[in-house]
PDB file of N, CA and C in Angstrom:
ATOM      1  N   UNK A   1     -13.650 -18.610 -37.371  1.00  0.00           N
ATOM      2  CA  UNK A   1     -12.956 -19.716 -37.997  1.00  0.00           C
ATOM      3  C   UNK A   1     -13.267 -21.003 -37.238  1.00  0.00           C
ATOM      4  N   UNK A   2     -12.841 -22.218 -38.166  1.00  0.00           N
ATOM      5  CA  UNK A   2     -13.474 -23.510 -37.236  1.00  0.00           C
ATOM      6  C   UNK A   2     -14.583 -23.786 -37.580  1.00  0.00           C
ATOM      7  N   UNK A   3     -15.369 -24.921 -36.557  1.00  0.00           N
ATOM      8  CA  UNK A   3     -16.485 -25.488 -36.634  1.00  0.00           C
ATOM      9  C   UNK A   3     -17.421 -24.571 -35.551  1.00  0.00           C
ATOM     10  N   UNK A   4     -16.731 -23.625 -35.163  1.00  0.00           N
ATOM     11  CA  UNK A   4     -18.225 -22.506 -33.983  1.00  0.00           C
ATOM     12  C   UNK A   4     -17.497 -21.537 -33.909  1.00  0.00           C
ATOM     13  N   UNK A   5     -17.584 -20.686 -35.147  1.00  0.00           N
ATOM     14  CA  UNK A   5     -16.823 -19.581 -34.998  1.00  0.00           C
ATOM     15  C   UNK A   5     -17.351 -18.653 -33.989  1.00  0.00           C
ATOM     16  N   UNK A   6     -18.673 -18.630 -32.884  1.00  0.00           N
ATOM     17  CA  UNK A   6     -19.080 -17.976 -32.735  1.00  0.00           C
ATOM     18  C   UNK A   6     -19.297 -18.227 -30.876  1.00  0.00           C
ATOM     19  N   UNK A   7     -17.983 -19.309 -30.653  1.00  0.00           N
ATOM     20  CA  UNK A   7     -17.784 -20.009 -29.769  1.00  0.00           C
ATOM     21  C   UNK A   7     -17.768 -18.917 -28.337  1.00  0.00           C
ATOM     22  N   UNK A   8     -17.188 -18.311 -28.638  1.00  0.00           N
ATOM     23  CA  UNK A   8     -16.658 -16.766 -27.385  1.00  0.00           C
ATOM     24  C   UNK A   8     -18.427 -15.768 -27.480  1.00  0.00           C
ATOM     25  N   UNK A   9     -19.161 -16.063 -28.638  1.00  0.00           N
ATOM     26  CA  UNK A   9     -19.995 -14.245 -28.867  1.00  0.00           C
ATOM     27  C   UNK A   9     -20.323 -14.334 -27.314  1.00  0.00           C
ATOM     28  N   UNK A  10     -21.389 -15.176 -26.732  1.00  0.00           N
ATOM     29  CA  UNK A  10     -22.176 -14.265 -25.328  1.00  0.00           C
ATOM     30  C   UNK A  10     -21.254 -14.342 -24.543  1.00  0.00           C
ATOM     31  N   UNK A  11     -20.145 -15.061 -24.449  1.00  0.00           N
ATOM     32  CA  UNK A  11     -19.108 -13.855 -23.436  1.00  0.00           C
ATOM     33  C   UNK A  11     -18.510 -12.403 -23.643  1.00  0.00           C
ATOM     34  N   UNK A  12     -18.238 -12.725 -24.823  1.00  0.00           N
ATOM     35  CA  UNK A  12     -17.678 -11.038 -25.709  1.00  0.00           C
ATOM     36  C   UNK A  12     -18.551 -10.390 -25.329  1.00  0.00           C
ATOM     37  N   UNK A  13     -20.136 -10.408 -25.821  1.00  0.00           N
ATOM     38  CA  UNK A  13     -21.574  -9.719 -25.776  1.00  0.00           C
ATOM     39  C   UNK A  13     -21.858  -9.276 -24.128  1.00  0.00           C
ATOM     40  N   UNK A  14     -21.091 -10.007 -23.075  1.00  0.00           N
ATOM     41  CA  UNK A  14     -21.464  -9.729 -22.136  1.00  0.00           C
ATOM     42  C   UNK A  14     -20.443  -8.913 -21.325  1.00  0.00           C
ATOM     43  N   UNK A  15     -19.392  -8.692 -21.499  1.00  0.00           N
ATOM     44  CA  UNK A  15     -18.324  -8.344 -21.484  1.00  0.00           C
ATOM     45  C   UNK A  15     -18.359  -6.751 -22.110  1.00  0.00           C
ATOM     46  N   UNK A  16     -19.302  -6.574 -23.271  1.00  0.00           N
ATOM     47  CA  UNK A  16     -19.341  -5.439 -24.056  1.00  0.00           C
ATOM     48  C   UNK A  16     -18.010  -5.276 -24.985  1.00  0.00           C
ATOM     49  N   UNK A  17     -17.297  -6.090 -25.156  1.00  0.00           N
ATOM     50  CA  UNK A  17     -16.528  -6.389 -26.343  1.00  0.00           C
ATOM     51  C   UNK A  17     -16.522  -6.324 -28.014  1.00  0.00           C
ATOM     52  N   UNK A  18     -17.995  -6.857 -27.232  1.00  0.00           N
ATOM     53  CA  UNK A  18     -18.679  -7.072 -29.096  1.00  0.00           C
ATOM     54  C   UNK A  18     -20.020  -6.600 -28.979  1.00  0.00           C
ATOM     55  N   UNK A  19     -20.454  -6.091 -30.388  1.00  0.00           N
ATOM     56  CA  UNK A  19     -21.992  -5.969 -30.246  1.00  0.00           C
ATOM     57  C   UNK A  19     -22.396  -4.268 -29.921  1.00  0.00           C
ATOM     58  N   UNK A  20     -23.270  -3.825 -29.713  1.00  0.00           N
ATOM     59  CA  UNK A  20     -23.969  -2.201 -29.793  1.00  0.00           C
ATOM     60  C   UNK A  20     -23.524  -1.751 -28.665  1.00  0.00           C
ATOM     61  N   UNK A  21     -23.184  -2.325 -27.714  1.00  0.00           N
ATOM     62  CA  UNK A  21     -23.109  -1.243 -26.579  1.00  0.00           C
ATOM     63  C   UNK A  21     -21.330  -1.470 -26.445  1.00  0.00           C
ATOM     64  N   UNK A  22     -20.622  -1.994 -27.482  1.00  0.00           N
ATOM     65  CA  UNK A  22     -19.044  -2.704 -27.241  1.00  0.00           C
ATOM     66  C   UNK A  22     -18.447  -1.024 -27.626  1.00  0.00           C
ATOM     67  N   UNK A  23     -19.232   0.003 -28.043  1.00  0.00           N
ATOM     68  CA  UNK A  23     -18.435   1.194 -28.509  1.00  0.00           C
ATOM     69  C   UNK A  23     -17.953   2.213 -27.353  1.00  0.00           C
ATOM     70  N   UNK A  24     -16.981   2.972 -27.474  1.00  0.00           N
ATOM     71  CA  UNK A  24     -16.732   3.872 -26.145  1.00  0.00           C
ATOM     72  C   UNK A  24     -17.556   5.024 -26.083  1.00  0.00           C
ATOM     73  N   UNK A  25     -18.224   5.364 -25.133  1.00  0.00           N
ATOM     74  CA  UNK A  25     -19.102   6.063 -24.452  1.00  0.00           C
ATOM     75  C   UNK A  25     -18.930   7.726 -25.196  1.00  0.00           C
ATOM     76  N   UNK A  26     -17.449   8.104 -24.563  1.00  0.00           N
ATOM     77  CA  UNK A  26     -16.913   9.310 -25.193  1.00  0.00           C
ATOM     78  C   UNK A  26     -16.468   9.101 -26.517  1.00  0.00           C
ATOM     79  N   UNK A  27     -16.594   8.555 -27.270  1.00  0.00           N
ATOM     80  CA  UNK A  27     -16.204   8.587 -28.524  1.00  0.00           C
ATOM     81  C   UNK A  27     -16.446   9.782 -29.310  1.00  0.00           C
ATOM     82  N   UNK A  28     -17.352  10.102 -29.124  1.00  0.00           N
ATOM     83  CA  UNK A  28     -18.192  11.526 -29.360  1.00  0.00           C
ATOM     84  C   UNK A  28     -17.426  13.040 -28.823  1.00  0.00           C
ATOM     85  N   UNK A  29     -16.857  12.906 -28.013  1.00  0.00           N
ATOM     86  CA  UNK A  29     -16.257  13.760 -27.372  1.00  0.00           C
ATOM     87  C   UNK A  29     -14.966  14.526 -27.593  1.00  0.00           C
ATOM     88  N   UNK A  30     -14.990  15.902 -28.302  1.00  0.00           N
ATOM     89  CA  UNK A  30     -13.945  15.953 -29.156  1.00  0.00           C
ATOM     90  C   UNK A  30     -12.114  15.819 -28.248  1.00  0.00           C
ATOM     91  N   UNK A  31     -12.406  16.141 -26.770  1.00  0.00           N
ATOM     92  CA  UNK A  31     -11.432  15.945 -26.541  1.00  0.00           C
ATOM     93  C   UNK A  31     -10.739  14.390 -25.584  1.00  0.00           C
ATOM     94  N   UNK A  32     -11.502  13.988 -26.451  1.00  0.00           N
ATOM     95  CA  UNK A  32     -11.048  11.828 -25.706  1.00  0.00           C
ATOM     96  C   UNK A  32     -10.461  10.856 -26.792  1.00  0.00           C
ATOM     97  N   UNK A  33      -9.608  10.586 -26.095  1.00  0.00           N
ATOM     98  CA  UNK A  33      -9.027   9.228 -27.307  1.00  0.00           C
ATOM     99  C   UNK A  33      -8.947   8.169 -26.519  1.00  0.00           C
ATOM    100  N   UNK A  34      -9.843   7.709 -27.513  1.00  0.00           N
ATOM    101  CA  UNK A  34     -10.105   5.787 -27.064  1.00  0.00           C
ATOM    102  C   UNK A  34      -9.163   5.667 -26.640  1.00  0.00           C
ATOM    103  N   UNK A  35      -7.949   5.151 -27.599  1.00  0.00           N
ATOM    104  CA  UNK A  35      -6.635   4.525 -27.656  1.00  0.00           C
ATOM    105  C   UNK A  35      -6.211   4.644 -26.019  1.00  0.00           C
ATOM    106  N   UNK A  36      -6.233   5.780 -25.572  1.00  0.00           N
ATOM    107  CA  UNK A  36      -6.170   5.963 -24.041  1.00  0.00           C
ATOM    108  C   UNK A  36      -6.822   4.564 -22.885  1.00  0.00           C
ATOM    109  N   UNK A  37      -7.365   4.331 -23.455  1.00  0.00           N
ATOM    110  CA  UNK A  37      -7.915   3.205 -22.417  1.00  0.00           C
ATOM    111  C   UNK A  37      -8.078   1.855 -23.308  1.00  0.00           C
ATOM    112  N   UNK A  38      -7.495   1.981 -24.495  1.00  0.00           N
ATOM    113  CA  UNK A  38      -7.537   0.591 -25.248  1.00  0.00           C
ATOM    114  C   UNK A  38      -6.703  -0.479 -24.291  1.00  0.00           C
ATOM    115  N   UNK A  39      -6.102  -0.355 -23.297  1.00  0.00           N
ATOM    116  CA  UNK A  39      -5.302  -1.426 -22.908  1.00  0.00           C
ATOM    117  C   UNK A  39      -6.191  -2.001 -21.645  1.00  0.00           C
ATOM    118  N   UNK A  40      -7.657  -1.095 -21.053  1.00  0.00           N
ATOM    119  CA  UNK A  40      -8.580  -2.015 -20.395  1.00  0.00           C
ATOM    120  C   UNK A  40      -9.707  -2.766 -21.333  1.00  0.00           C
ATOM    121  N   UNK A  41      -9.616  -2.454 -22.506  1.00  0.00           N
ATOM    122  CA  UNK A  41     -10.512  -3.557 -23.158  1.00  0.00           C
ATOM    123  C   UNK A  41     -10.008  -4.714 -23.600  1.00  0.00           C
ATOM    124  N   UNK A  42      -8.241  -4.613 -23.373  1.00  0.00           N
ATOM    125  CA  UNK A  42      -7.389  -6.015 -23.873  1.00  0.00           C
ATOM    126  C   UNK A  42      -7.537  -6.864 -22.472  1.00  0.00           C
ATOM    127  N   UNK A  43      -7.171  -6.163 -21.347  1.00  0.00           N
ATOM    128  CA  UNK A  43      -7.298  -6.946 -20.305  1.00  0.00           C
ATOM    129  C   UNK A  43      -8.749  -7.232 -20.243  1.00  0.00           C
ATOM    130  N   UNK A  44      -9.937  -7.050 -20.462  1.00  0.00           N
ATOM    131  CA  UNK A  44     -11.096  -7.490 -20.281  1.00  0.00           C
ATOM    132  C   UNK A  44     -11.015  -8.513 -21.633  1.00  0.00           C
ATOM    133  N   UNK A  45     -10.744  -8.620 -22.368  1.00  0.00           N
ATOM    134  CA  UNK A  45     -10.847  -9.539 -23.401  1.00  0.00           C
ATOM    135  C   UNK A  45      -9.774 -11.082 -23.364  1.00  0.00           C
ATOM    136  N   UNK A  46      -8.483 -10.549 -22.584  1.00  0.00           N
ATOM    137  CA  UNK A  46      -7.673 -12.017 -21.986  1.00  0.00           C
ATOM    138  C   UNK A  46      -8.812 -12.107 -20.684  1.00  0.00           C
ATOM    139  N   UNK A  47      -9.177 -11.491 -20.176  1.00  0.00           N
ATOM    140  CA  UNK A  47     -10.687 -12.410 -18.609  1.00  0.00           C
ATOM    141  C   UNK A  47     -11.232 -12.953 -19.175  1.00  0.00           C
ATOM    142  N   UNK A  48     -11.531 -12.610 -20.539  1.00  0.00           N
ATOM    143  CA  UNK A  48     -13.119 -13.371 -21.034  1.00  0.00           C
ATOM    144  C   UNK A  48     -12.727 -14.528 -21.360  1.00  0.00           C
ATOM    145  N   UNK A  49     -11.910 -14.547 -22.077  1.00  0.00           N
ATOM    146  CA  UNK A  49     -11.160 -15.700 -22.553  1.00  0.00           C
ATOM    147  C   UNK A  49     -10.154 -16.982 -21.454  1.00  0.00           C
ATOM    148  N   UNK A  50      -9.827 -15.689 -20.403  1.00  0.00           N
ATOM    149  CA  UNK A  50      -9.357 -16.954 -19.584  1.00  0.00           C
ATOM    150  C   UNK A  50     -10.306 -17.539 -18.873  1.00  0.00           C
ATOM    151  N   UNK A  51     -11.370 -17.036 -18.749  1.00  0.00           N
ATOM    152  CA  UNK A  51     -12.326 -17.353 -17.802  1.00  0.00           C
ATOM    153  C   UNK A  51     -12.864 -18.589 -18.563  1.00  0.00           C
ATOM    154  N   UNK A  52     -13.501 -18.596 -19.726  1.00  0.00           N
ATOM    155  CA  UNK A  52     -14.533 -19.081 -20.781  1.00  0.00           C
ATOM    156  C   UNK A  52     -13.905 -20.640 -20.881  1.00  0.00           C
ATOM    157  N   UNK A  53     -12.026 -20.445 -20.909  1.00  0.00           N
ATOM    158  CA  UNK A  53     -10.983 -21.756 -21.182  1.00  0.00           C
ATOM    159  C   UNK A  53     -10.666 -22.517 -19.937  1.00  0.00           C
ATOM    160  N   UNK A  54     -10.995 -21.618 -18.658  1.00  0.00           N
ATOM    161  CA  UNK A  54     -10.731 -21.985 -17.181  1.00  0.00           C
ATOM    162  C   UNK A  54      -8.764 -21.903 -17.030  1.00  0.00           C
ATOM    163  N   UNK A  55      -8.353 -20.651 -17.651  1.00  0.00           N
ATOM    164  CA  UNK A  55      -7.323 -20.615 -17.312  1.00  0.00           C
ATOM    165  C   UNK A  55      -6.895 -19.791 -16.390  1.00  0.00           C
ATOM    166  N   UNK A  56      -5.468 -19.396 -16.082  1.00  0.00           N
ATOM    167  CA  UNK A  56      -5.326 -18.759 -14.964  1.00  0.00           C
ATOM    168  C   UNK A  56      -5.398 -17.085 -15.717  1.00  0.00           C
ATOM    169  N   UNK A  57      -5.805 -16.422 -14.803  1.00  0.00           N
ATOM    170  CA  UNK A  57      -5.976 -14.835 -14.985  1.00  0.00           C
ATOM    171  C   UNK A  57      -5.135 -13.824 -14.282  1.00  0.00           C
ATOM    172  N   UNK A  58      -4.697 -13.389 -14.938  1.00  0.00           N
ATOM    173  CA  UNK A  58      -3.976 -11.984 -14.290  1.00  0.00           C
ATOM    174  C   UNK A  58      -4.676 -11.638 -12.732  1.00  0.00           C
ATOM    175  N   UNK A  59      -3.942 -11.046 -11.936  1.00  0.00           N
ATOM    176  CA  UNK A  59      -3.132 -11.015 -11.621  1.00  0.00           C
ATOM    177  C   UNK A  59      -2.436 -12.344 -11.134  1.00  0.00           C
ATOM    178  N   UNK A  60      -1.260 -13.145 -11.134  1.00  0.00           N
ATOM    179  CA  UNK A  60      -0.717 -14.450 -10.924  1.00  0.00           C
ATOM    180  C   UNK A  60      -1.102 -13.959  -9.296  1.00  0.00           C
ATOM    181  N   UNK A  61      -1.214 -15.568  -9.233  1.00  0.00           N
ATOM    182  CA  UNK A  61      -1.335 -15.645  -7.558  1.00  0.00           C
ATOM    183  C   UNK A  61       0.244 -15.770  -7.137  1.00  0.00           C
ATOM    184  N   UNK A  62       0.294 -15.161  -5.805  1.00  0.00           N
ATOM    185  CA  UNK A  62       1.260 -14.634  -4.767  1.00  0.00           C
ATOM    186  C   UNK A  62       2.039 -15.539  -5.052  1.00  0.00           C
ATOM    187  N   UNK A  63       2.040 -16.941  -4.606  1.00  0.00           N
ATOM    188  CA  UNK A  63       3.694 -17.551  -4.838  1.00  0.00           C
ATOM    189  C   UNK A  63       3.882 -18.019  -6.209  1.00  0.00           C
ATOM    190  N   UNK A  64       3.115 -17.600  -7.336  1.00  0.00           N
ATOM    191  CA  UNK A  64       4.051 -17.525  -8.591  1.00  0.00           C
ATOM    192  C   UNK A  64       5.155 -16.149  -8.977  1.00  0.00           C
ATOM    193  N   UNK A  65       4.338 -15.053  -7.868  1.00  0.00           N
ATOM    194  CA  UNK A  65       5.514 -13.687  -8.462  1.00  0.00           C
ATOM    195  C   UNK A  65       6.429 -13.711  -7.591  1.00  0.00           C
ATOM    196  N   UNK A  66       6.490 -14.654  -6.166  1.00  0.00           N
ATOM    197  CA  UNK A  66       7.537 -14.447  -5.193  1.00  0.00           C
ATOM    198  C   UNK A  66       8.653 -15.196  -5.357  1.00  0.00           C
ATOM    199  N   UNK A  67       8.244 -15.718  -6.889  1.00  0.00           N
ATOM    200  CA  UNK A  67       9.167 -17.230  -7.479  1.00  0.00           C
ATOM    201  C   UNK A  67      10.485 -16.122  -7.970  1.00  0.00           C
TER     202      UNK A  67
END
């Protein structure tokens, strides 16, 4: 959407987010479920994005959690 919808691809692409190699390895494997590790491809996808915007990234630095 927008005027560069395509603003994020070579971070996604590099990231393995998006694109041929973005699929899970074991997928194939009758006893693996993605879904099991779907919550490290969300945290790799808020990095890409915080990184790409220059925002702050998980984990908060020390004296914001000692707040």
């Amino acid at each position: 959407m927008g005027d560069d919808p395509d603003l994020l691809s070579p971070e996604l692409l590099a990231a393995n987010l998006i694109g041929p190699d973005a699929h899970c390895p074991h997928a194939d494997d009758d006893d693996h479920a993605c879904w099991e590790h779907a919550s490290e491809d969300r945290e790799r996808l808020m990095k890409v994005i915080a990184d790409f915007y220059d925002l702050p990234s998980p984990p908060p630095a020390a004296e914001v959690t000692a707040r």
